[in-house]
N, C-alpha and C. Protein backbone atom coordinates (compact mmCIF):
# COMPACT_ATOMS: atom_id res chain seq x y z
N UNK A 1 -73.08 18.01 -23.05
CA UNK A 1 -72.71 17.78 -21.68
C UNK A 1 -72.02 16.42 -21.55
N UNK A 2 -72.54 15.39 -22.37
CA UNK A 2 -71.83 14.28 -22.27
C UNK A 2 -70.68 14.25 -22.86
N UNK A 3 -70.04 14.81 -23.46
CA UNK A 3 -68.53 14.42 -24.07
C UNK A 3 -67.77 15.57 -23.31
N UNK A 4 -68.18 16.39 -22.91
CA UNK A 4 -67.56 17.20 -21.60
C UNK A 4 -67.24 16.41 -20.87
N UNK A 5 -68.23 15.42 -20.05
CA UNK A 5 -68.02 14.81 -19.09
C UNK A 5 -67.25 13.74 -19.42
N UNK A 6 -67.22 13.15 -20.68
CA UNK A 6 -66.77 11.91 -21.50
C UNK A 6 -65.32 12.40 -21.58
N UNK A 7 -64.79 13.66 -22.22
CA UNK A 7 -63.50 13.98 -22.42
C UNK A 7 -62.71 14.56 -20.85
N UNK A 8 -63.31 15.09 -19.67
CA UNK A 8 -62.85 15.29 -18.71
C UNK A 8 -62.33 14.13 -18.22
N UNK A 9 -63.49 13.51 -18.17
CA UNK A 9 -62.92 11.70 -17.34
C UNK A 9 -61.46 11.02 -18.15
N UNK A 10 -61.76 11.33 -19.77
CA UNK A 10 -60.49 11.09 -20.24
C UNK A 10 -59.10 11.31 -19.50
N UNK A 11 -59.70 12.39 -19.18
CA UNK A 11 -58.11 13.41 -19.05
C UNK A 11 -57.81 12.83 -17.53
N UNK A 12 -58.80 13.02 -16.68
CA UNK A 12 -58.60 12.85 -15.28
C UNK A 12 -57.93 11.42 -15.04
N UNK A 13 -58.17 10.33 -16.27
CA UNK A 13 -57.72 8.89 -15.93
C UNK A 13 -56.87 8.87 -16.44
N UNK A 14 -55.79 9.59 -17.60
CA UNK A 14 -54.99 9.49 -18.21
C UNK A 14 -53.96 10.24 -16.96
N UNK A 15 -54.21 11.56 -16.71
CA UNK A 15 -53.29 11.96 -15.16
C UNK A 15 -53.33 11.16 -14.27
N UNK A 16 -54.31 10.17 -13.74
CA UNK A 16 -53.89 9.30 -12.97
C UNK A 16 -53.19 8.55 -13.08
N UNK A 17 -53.29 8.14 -14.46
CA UNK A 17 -52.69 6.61 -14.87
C UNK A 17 -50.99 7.09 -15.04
N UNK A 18 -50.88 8.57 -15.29
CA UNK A 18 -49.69 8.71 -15.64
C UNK A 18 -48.94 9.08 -14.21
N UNK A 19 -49.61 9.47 -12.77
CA UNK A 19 -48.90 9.37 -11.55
C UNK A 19 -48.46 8.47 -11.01
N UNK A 20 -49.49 7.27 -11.68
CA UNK A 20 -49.05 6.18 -10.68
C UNK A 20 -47.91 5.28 -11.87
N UNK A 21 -47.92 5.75 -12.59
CA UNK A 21 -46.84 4.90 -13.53
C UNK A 21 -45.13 5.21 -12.61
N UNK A 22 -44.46 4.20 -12.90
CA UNK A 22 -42.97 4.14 -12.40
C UNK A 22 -42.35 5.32 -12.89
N UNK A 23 -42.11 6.15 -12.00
CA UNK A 23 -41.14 7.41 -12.54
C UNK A 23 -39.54 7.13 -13.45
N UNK A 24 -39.26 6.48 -14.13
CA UNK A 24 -37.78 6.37 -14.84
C UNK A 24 -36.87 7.61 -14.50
N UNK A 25 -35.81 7.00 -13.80
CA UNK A 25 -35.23 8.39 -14.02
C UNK A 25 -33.40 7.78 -15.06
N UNK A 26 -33.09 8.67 -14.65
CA UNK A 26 -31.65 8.70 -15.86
C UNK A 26 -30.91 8.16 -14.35
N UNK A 27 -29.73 7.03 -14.59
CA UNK A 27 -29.56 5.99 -13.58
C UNK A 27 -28.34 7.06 -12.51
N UNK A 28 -28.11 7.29 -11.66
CA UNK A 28 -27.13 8.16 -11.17
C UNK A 28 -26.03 7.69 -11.12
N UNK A 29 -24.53 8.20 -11.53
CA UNK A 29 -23.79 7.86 -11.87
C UNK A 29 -22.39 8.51 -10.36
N UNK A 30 -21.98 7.72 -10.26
CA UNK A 30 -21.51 8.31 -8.64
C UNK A 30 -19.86 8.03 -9.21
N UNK A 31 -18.87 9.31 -9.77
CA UNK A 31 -17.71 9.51 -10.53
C UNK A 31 -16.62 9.15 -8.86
N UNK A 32 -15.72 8.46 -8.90
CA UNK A 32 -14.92 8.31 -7.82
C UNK A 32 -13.65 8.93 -8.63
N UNK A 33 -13.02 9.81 -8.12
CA UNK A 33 -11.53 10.04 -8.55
C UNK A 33 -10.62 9.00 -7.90
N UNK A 34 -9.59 8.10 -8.64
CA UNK A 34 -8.81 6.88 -8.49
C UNK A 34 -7.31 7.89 -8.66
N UNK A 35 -7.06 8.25 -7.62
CA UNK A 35 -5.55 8.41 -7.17
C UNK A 35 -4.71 7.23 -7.34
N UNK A 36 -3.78 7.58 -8.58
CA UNK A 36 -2.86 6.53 -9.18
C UNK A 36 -1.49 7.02 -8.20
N UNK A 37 -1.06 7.98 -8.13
CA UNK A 37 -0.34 8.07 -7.20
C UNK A 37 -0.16 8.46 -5.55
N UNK A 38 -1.27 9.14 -4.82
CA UNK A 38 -1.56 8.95 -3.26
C UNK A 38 -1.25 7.15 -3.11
N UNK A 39 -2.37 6.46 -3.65
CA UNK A 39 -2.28 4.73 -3.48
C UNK A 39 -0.49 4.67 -3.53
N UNK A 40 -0.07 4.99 -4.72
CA UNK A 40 1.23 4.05 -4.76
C UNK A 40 2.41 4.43 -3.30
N UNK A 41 2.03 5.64 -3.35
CA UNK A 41 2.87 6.65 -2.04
C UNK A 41 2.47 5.39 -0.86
N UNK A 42 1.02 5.82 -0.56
CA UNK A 42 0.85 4.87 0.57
C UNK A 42 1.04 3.14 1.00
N UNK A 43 1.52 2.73 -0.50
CA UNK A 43 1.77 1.71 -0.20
C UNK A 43 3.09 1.35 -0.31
N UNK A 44 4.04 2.56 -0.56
CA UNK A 44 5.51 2.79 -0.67
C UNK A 44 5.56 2.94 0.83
N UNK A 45 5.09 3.92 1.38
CA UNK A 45 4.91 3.92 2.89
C UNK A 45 4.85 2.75 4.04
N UNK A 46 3.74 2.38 3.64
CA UNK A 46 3.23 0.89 3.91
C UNK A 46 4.79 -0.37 3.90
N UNK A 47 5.01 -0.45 3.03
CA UNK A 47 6.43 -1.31 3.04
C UNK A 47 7.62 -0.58 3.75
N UNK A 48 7.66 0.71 3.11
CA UNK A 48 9.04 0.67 4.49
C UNK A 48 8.50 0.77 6.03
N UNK A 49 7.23 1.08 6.46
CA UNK A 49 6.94 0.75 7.31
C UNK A 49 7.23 -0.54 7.90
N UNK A 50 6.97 -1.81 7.25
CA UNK A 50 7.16 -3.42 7.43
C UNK A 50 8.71 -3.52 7.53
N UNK A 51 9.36 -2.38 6.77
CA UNK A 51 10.77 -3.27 6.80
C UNK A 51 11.46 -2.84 8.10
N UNK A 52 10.90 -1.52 8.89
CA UNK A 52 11.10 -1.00 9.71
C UNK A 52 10.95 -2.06 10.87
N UNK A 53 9.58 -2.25 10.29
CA UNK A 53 8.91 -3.82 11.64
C UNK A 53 10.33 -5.06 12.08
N UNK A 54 10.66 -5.28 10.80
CA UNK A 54 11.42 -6.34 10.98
C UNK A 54 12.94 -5.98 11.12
N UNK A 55 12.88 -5.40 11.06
CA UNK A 55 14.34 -4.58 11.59
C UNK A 55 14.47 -4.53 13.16
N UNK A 56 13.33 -3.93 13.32
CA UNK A 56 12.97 -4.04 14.53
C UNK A 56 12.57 -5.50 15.70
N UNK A 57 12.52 -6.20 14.70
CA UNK A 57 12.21 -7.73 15.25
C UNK A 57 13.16 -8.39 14.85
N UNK A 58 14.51 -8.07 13.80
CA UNK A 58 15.67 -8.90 13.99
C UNK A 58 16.75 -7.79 15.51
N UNK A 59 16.50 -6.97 16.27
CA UNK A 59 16.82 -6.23 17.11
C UNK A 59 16.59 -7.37 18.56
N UNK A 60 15.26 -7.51 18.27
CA UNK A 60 14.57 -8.70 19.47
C UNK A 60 15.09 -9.91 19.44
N UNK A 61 15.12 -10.97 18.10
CA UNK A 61 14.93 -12.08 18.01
C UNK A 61 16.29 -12.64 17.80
N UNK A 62 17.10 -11.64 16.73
CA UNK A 62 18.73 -11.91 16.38
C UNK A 62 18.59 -12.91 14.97
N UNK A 63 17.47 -13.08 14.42
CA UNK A 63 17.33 -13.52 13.41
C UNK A 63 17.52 -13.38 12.13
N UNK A 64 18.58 -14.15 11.32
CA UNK A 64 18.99 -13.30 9.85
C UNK A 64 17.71 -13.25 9.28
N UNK A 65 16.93 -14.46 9.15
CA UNK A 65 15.82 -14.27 7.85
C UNK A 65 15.01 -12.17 8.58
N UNK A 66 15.18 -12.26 9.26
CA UNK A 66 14.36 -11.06 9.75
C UNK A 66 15.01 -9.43 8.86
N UNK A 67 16.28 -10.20 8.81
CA UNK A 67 17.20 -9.05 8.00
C UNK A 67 17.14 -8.97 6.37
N UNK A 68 17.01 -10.05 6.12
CA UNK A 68 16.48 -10.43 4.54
C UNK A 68 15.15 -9.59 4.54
N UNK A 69 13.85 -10.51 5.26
CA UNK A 69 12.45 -9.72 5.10
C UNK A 69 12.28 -8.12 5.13
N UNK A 70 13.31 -7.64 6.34
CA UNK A 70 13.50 -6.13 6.07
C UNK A 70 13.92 -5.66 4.62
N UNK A 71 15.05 -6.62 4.13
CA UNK A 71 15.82 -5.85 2.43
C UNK A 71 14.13 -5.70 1.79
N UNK A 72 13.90 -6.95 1.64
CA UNK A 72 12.86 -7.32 0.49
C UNK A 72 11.68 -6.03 0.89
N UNK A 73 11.48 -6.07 2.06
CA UNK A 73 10.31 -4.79 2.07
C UNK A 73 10.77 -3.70 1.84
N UNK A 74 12.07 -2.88 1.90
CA UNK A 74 12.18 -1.95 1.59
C UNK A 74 12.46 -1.93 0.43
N UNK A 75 13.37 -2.72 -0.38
CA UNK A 75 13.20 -2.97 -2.16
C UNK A 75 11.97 -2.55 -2.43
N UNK A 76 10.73 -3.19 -1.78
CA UNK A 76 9.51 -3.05 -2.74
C UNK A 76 8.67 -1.97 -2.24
N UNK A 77 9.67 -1.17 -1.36
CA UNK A 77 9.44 0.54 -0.94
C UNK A 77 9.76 1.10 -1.84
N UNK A 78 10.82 0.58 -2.19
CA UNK A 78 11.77 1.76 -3.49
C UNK A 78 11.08 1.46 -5.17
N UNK A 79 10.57 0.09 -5.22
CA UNK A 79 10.33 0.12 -6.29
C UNK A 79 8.27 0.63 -6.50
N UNK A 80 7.81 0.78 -5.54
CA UNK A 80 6.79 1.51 -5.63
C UNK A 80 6.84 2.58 -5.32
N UNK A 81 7.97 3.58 -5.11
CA UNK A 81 7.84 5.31 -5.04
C UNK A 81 8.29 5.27 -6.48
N UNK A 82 9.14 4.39 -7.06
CA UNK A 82 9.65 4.68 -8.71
C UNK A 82 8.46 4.92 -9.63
N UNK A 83 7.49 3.65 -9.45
CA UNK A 83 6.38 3.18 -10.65
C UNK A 83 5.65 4.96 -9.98
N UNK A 84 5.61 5.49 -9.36
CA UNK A 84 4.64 6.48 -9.36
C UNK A 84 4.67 7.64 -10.41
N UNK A 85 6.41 7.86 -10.86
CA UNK A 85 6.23 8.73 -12.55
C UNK A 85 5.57 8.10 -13.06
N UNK A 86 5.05 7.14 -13.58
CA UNK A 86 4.05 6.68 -14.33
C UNK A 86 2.66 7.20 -13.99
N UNK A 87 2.06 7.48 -13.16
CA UNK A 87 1.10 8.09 -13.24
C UNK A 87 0.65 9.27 -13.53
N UNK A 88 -0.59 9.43 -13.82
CA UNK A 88 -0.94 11.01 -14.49
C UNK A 88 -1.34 11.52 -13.58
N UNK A 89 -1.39 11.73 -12.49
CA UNK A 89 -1.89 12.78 -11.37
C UNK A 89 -0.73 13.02 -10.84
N UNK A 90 0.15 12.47 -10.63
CA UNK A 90 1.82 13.16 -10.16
C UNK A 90 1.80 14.63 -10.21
N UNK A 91 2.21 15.01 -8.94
CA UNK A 91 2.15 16.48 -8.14
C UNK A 91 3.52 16.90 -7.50
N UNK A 92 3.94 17.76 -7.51
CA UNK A 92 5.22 18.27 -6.81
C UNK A 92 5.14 18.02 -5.27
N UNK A 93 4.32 17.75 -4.82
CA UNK A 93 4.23 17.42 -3.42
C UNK A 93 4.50 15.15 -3.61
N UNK A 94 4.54 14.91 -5.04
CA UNK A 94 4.64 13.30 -5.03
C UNK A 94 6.25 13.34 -5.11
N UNK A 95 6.78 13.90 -5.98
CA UNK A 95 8.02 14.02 -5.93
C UNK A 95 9.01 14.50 -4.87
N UNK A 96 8.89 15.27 -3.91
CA UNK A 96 9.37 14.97 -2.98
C UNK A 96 9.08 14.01 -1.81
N UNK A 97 7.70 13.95 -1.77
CA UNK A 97 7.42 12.58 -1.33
C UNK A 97 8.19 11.18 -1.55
N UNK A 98 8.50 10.90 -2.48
CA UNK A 98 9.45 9.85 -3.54
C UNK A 98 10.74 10.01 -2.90
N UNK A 99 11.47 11.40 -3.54
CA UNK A 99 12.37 11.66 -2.29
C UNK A 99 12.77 11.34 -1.17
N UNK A 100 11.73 11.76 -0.02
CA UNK A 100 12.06 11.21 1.13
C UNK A 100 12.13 9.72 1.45
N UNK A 101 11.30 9.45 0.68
CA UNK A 101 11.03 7.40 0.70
C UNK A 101 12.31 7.00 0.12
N UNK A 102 13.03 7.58 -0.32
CA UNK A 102 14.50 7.30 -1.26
C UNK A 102 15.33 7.26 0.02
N UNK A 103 15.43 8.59 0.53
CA UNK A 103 16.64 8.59 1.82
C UNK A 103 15.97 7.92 3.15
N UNK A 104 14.73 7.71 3.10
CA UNK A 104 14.51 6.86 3.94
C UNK A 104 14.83 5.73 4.44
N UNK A 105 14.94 4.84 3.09
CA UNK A 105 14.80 3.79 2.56
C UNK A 105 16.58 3.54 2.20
N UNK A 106 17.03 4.45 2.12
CA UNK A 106 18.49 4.77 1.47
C UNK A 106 19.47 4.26 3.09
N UNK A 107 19.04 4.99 4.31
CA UNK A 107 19.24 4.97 5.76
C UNK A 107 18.90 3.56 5.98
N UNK A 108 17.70 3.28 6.07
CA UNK A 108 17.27 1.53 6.43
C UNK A 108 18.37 0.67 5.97
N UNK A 109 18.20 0.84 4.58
CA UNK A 109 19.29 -0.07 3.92
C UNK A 109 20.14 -0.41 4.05
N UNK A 110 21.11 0.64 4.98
CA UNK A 110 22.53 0.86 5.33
C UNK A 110 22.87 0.18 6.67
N UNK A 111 21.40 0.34 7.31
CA UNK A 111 21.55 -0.35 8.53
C UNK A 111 21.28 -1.94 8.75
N UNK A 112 20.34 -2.15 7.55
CA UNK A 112 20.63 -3.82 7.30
C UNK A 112 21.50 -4.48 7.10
N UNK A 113 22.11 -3.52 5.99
CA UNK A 113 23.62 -4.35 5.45
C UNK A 113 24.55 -4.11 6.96
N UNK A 114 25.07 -3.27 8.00
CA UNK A 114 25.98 -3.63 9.04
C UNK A 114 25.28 -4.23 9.75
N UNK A 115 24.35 -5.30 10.40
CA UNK A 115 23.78 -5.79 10.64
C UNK A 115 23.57 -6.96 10.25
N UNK A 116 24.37 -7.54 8.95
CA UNK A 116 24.43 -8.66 7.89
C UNK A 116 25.56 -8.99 8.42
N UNK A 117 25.55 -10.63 8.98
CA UNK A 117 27.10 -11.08 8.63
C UNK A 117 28.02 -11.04 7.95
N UNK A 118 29.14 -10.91 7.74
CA UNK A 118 30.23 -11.04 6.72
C UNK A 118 30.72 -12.40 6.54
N UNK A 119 31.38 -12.54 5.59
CA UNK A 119 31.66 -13.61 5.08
C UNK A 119 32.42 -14.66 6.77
N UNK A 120 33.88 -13.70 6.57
CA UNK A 120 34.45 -13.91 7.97
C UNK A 120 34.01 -14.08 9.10
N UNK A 121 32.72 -13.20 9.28
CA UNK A 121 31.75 -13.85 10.78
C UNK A 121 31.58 -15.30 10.64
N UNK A 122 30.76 -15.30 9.55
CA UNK A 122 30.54 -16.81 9.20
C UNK A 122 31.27 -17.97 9.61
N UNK A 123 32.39 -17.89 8.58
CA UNK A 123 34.02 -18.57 8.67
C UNK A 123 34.18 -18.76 9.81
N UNK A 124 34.43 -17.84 10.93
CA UNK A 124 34.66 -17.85 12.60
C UNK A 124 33.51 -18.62 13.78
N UNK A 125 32.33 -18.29 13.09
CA UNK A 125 32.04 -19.01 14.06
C UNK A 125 31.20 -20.60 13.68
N UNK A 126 32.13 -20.25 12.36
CA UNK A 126 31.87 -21.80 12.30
C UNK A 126 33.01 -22.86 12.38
N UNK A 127 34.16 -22.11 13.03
CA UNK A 127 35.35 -22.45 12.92
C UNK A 127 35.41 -22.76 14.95
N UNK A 128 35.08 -21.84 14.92
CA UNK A 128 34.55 -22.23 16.79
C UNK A 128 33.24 -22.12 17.09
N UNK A 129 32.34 -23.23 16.53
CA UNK A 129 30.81 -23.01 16.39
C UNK A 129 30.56 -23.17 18.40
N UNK A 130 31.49 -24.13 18.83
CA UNK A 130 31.01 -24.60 20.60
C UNK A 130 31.15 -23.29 20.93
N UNK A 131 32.10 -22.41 21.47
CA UNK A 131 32.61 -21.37 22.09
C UNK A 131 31.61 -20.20 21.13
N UNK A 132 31.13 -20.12 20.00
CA UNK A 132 30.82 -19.33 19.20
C UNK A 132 28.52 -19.08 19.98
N UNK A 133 28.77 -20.53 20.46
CA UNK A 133 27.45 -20.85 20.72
C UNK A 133 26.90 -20.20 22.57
N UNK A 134 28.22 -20.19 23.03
CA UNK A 134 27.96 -20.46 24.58
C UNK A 134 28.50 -18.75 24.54
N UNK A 135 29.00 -17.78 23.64
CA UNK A 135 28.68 -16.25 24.13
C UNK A 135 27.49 -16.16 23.17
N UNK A 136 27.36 -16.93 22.08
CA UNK A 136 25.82 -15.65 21.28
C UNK A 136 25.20 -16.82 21.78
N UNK A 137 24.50 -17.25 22.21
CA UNK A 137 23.17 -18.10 22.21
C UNK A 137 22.18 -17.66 21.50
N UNK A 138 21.09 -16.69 20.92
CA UNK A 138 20.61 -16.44 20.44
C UNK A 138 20.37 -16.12 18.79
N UNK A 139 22.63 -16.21 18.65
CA UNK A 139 22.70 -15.32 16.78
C UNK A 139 22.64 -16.46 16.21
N UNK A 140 22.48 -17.73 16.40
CA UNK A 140 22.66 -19.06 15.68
C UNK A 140 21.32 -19.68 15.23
N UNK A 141 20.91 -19.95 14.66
CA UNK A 141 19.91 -21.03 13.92
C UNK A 141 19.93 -22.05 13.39
């Protein structure tokens, strides 16, 4: 009767001891899929968006640097729909995506440059900067 009772108690303190021990488990591992090309799209997006901005704010202000900041953002529209063949998830829905950011970006462009002084603007109204000043008041800096 005693090692009945001796080997039960065993057992009963060894199941205890083993409930209340720290459960370990295997650490959970939480997999994120990293879209190499959605990101680059949206941030191709993202810039001609900005150059749009300032296009739009050399419209308001009459400011060349505003016409520059537009080139430079849409440059770095065009050169982030390019880097996206480089990625390995590229989808037929990225490529025309790319596309449109091309003629998008192709249109913007066109409208910066007539919107750019010419050499001869220059020349002229720096040739009659007084008279050049008192009709544009605003195109001068």
């Amino acid at each position: 009767i005693f090692m009945k009772r001796y080997f039960s108690l065993i057992i009963v303190g060894l199941l205890f001891m083993a409930s209340c021990a720290p459960q370990t488990k295997a650490p959970v591992v939480i997999k994120t899929v990293v879209s190499c090309a959605e990101k680059r799209l949206d941030t191709s997006y993202d810039f001609h968006q900005k150059a749009k901005d300032f296009l739009a704010s050399y419209y308001k202000t009459r400011k060349e640097s505003e016409l520059f900041f537009a080139w430079y953002a849409s440059e770095d529209s065009v050169y982030m729909a390019q880097t996206i063949k480089k990625c390995f998830d590229k989808k037929n829905k990225h490529y025309f995506a790319v596309k449109n950011i091309y003629q998008k970006n192709d249109i913007l462009q066109n409208l910066i440059v007539q919107n750019m002084r010419l050499d001869t603007q220059s020349q002229l109204s720096e040739l009659f900067l007084e008279d050049y000043r008192k009709i544009f008041v605003r195109d001068i800096q």
